[in-house]
PDB file of N, CA and C in Angstrom:
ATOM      1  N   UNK A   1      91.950  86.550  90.980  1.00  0.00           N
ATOM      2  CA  UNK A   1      90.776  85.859  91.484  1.00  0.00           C
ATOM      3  C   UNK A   1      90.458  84.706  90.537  1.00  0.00           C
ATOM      4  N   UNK A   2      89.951  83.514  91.433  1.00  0.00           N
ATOM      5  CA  UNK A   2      89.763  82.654  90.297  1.00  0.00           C
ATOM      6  C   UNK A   2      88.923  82.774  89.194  1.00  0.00           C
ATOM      7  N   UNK A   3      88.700  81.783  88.266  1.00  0.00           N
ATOM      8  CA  UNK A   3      86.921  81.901  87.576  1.00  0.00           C
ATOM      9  C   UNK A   3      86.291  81.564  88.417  1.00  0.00           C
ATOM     10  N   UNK A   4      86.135  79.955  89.064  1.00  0.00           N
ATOM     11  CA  UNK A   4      85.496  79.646  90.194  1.00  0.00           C
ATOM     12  C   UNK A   4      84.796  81.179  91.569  1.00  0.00           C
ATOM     13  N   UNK A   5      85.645  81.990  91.475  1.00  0.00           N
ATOM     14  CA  UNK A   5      85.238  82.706  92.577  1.00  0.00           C
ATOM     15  C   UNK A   5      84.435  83.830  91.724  1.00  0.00           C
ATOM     16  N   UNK A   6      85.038  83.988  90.311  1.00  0.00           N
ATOM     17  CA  UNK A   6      84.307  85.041  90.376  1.00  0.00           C
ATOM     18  C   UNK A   6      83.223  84.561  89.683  1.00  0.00           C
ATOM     19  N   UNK A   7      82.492  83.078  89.370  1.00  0.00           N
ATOM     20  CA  UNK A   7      81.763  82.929  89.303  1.00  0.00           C
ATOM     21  C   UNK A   7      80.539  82.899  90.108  1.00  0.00           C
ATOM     22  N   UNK A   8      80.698  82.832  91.507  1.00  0.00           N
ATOM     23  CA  UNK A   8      80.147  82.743  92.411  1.00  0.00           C
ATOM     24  C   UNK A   8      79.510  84.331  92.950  1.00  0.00           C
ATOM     25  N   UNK A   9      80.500  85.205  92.749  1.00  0.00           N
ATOM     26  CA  UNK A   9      80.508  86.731  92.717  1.00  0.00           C
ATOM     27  C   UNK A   9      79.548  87.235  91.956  1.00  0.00           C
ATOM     28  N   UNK A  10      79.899  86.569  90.523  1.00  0.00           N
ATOM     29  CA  UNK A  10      78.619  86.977  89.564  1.00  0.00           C
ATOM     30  C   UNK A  10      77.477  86.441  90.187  1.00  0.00           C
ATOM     31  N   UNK A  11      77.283  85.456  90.591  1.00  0.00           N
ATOM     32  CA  UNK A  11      75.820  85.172  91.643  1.00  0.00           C
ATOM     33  C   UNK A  11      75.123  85.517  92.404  1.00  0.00           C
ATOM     34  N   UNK A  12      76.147  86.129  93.228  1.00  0.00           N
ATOM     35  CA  UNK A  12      75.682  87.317  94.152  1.00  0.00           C
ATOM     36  C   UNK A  12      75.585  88.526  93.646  1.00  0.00           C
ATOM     37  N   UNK A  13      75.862  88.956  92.557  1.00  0.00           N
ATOM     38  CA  UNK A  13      75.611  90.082  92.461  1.00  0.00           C
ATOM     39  C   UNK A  13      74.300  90.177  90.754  1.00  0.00           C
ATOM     40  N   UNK A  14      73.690  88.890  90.816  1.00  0.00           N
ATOM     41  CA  UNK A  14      72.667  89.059  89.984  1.00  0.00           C
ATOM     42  C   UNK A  14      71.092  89.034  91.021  1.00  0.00           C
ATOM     43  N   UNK A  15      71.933  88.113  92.739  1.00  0.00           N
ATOM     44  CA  UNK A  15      70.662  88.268  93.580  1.00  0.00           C
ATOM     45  C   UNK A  15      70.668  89.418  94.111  1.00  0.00           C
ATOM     46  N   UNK A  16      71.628  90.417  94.398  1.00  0.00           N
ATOM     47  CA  UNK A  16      71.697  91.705  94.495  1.00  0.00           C
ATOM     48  C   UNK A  16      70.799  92.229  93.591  1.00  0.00           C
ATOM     49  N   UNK A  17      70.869  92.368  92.526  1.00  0.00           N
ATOM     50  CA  UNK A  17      70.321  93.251  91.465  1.00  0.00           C
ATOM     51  C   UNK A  17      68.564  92.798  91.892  1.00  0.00           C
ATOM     52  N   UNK A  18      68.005  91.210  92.082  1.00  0.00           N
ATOM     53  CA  UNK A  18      66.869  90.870  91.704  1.00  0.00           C
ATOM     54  C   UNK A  18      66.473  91.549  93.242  1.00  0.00           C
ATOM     55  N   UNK A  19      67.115  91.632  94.512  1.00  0.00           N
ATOM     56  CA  UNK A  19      66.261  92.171  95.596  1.00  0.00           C
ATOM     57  C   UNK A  19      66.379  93.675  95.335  1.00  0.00           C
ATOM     58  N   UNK A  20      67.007  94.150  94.840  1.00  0.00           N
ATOM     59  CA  UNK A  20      67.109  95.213  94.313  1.00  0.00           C
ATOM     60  C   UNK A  20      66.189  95.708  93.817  1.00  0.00           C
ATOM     61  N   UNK A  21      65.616  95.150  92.770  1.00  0.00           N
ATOM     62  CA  UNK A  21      63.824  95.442  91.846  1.00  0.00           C
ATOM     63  C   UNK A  21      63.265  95.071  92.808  1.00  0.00           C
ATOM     64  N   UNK A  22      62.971  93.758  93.777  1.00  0.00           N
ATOM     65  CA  UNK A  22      62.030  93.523  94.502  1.00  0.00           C
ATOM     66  C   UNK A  22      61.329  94.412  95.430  1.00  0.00           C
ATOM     67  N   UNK A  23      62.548  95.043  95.662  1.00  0.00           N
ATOM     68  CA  UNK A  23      62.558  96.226  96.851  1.00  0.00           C
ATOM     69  C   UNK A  23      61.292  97.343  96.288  1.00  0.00           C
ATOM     70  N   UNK A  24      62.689  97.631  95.303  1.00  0.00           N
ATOM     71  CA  UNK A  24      61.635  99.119  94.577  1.00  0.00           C
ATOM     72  C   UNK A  24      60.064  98.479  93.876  1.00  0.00           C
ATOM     73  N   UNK A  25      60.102  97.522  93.760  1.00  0.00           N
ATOM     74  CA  UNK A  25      58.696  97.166  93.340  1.00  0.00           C
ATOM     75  C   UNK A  25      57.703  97.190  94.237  1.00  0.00           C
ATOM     76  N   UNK A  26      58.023  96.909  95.936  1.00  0.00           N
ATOM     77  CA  UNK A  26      57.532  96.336  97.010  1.00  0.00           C
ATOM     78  C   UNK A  26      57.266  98.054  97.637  1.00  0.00           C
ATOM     79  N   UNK A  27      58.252  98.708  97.843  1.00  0.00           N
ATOM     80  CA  UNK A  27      58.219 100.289  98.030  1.00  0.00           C
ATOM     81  C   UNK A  27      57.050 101.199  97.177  1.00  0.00           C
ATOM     82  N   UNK A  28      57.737 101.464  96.012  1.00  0.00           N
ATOM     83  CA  UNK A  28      57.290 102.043  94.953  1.00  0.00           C
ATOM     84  C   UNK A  28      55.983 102.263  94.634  1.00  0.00           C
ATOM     85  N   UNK A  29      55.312 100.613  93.942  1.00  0.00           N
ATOM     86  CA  UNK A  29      54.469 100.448  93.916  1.00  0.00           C
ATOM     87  C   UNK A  29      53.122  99.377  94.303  1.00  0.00           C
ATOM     88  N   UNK A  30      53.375  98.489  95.445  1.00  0.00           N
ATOM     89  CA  UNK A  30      52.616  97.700  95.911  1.00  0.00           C
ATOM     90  C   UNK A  30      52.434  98.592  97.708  1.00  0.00           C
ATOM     91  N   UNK A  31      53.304  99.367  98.190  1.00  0.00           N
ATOM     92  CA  UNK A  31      53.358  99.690  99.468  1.00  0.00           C
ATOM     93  C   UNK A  31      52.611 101.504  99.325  1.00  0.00           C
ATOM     94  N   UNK A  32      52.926 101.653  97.869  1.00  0.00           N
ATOM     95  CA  UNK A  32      52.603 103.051  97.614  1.00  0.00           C
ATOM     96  C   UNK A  32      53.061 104.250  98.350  1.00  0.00           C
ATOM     97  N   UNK A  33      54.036 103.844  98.327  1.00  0.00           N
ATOM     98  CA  UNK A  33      54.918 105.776  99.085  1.00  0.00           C
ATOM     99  C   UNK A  33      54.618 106.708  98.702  1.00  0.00           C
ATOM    100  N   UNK A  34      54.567 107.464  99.006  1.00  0.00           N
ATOM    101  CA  UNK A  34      53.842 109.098  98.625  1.00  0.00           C
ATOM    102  C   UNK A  34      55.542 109.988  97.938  1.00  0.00           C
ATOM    103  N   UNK A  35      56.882 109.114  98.286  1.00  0.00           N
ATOM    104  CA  UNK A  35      57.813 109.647  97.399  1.00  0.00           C
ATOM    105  C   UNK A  35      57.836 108.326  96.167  1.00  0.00           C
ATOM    106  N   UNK A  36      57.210 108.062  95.783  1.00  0.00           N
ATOM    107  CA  UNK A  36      57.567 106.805  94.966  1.00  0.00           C
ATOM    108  C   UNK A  36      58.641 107.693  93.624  1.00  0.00           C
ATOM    109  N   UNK A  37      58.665 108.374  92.932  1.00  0.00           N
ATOM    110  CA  UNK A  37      59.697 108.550  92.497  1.00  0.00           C
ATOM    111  C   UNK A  37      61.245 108.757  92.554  1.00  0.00           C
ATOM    112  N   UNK A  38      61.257 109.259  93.528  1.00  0.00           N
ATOM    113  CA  UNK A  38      62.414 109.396  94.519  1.00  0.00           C
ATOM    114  C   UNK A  38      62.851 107.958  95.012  1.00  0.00           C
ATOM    115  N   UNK A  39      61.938 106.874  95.244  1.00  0.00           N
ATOM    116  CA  UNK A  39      62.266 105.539  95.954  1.00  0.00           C
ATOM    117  C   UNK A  39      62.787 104.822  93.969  1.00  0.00           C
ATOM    118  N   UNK A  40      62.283 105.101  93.536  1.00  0.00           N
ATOM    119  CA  UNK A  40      62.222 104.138  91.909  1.00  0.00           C
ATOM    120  C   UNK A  40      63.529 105.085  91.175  1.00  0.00           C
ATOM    121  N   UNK A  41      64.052 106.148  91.265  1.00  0.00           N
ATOM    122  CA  UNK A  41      65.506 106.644  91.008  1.00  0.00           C
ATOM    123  C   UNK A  41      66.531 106.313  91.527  1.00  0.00           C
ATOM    124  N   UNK A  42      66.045 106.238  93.173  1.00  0.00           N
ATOM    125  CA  UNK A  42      67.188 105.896  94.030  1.00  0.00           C
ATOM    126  C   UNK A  42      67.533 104.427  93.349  1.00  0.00           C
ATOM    127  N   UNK A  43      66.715 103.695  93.323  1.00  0.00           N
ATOM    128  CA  UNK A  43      66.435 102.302  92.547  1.00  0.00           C
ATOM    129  C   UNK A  43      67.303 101.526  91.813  1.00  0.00           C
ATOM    130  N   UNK A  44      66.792 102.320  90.307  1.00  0.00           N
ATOM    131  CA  UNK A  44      67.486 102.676  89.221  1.00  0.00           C
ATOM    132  C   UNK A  44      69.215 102.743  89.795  1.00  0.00           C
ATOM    133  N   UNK A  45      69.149 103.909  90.194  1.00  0.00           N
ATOM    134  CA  UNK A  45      70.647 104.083  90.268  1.00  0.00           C
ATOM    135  C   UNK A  45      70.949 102.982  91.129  1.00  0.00           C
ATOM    136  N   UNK A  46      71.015 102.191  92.023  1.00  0.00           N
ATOM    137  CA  UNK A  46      71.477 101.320  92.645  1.00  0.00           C
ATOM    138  C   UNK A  46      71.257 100.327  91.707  1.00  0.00           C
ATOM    139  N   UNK A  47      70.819  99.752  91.312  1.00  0.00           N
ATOM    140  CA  UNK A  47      70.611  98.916  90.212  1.00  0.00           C
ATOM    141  C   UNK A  47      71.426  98.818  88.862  1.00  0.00           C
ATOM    142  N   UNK A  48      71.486 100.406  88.694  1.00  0.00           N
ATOM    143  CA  UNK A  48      73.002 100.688  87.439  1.00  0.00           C
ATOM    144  C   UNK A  48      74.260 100.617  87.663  1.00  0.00           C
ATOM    145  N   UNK A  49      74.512 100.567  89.183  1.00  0.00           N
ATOM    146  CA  UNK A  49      75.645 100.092  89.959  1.00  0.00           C
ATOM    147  C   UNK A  49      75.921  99.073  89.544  1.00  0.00           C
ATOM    148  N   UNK A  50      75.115  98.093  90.197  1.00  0.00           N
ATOM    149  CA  UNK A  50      75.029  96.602  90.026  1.00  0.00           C
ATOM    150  C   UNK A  50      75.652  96.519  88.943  1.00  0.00           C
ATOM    151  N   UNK A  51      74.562  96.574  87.790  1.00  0.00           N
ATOM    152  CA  UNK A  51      74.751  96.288  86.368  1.00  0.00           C
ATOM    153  C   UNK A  51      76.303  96.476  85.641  1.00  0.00           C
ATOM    154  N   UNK A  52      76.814  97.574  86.280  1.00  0.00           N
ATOM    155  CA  UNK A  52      78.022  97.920  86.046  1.00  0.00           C
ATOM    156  C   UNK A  52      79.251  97.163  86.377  1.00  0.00           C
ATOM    157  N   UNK A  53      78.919  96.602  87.422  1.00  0.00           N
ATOM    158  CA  UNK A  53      79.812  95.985  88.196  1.00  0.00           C
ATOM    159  C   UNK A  53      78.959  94.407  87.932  1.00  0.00           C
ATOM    160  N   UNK A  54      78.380  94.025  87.276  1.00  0.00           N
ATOM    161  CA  UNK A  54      78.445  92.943  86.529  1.00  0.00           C
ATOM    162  C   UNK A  54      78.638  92.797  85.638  1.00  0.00           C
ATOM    163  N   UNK A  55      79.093  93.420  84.625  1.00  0.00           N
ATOM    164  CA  UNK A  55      79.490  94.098  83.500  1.00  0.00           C
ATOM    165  C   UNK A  55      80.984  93.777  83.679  1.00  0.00           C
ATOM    166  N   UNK A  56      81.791  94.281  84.144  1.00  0.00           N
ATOM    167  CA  UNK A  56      83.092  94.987  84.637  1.00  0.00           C
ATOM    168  C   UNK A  56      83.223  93.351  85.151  1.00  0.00           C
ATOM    169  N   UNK A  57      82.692  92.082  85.920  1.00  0.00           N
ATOM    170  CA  UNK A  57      83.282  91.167  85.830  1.00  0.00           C
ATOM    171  C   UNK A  57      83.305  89.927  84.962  1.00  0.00           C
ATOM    172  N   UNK A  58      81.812  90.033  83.789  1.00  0.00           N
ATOM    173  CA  UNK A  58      81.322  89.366  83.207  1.00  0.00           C
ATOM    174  C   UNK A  58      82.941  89.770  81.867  1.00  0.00           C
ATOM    175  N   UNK A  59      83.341  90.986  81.762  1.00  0.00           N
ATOM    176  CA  UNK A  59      84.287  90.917  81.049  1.00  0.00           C
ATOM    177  C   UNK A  59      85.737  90.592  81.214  1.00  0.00           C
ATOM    178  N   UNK A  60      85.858  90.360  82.540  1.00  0.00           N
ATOM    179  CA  UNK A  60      87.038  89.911  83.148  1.00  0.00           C
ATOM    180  C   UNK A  60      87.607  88.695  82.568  1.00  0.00           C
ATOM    181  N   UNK A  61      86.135  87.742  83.362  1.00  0.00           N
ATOM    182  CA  UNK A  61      85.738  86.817  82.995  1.00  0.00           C
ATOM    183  C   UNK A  61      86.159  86.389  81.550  1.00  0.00           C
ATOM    184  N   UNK A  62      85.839  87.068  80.898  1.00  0.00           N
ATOM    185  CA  UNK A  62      85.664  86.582  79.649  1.00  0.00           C
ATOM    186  C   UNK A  62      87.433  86.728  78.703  1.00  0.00           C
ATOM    187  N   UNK A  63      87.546  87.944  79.090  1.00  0.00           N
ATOM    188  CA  UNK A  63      89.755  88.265  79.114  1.00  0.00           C
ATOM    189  C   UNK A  63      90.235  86.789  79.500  1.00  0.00           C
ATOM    190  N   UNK A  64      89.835  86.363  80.763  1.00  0.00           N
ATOM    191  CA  UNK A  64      90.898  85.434  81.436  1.00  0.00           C
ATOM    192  C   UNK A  64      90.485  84.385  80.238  1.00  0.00           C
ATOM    193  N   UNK A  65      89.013  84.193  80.159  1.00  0.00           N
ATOM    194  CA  UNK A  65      88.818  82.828  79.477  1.00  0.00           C
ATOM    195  C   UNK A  65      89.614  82.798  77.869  1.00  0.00           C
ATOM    196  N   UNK A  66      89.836  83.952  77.535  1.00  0.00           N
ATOM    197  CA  UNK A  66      90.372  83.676  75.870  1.00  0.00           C
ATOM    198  C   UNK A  66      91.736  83.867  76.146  1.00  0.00           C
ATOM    199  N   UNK A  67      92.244  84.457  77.373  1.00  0.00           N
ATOM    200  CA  UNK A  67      94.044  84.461  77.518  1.00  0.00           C
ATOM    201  C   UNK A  67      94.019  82.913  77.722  1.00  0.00           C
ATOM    202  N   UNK A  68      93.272  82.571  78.791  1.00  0.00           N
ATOM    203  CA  UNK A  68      93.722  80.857  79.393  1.00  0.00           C
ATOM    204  C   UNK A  68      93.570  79.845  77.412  1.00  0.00           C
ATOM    205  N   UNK A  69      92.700  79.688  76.586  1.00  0.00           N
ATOM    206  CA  UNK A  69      92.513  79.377  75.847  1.00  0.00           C
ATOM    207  C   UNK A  69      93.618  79.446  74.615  1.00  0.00           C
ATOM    208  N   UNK A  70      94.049  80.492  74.637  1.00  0.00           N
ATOM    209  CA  UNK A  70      95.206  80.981  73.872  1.00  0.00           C
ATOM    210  C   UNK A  70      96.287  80.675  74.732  1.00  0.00           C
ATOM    211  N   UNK A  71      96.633  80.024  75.572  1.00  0.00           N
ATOM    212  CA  UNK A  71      97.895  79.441  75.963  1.00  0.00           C
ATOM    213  C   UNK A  71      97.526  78.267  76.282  1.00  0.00           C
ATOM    214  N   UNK A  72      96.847  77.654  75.348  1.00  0.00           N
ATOM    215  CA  UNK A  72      96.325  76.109  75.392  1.00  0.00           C
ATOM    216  C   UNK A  72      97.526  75.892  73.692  1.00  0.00           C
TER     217      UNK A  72
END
């Protein structure tokens, strides 16, 4: 995959993460669910997904950039 693409990837998956909080913020605690903990775990864990998997390309990322650099 390129950088180009997976730069774009990383983009989407930092607006992932931000509707992600929006959600559980909007649920949780402005809509007041009567499971709000259960809605703010589920959350969390979808959110540690994310994180993971921005993680996992932010270091990709970063492999390709010092291999490409080192064969400069």
């Amino acid at each position: 995959m390129a950088y180009k693409d997976k730069s774009i990837q990383l983009f989407n998956l930092f607006d992932e993460l931000s509707e992600q909080v929006n959600n559980v913020m909007h649920d949780a605690v402005i809509y007041r669910k009567r499971n709000r903990l259960n809605v703010i775990d589920q959350g969390a864990k979808e959110a540690e997904r994310i994180t993971r998997e921005i993680q996992t390309l932010v270091n990709s990322m970063r492999r390709k950039k010092v291999d490409t650099e080192c064969q400069k």
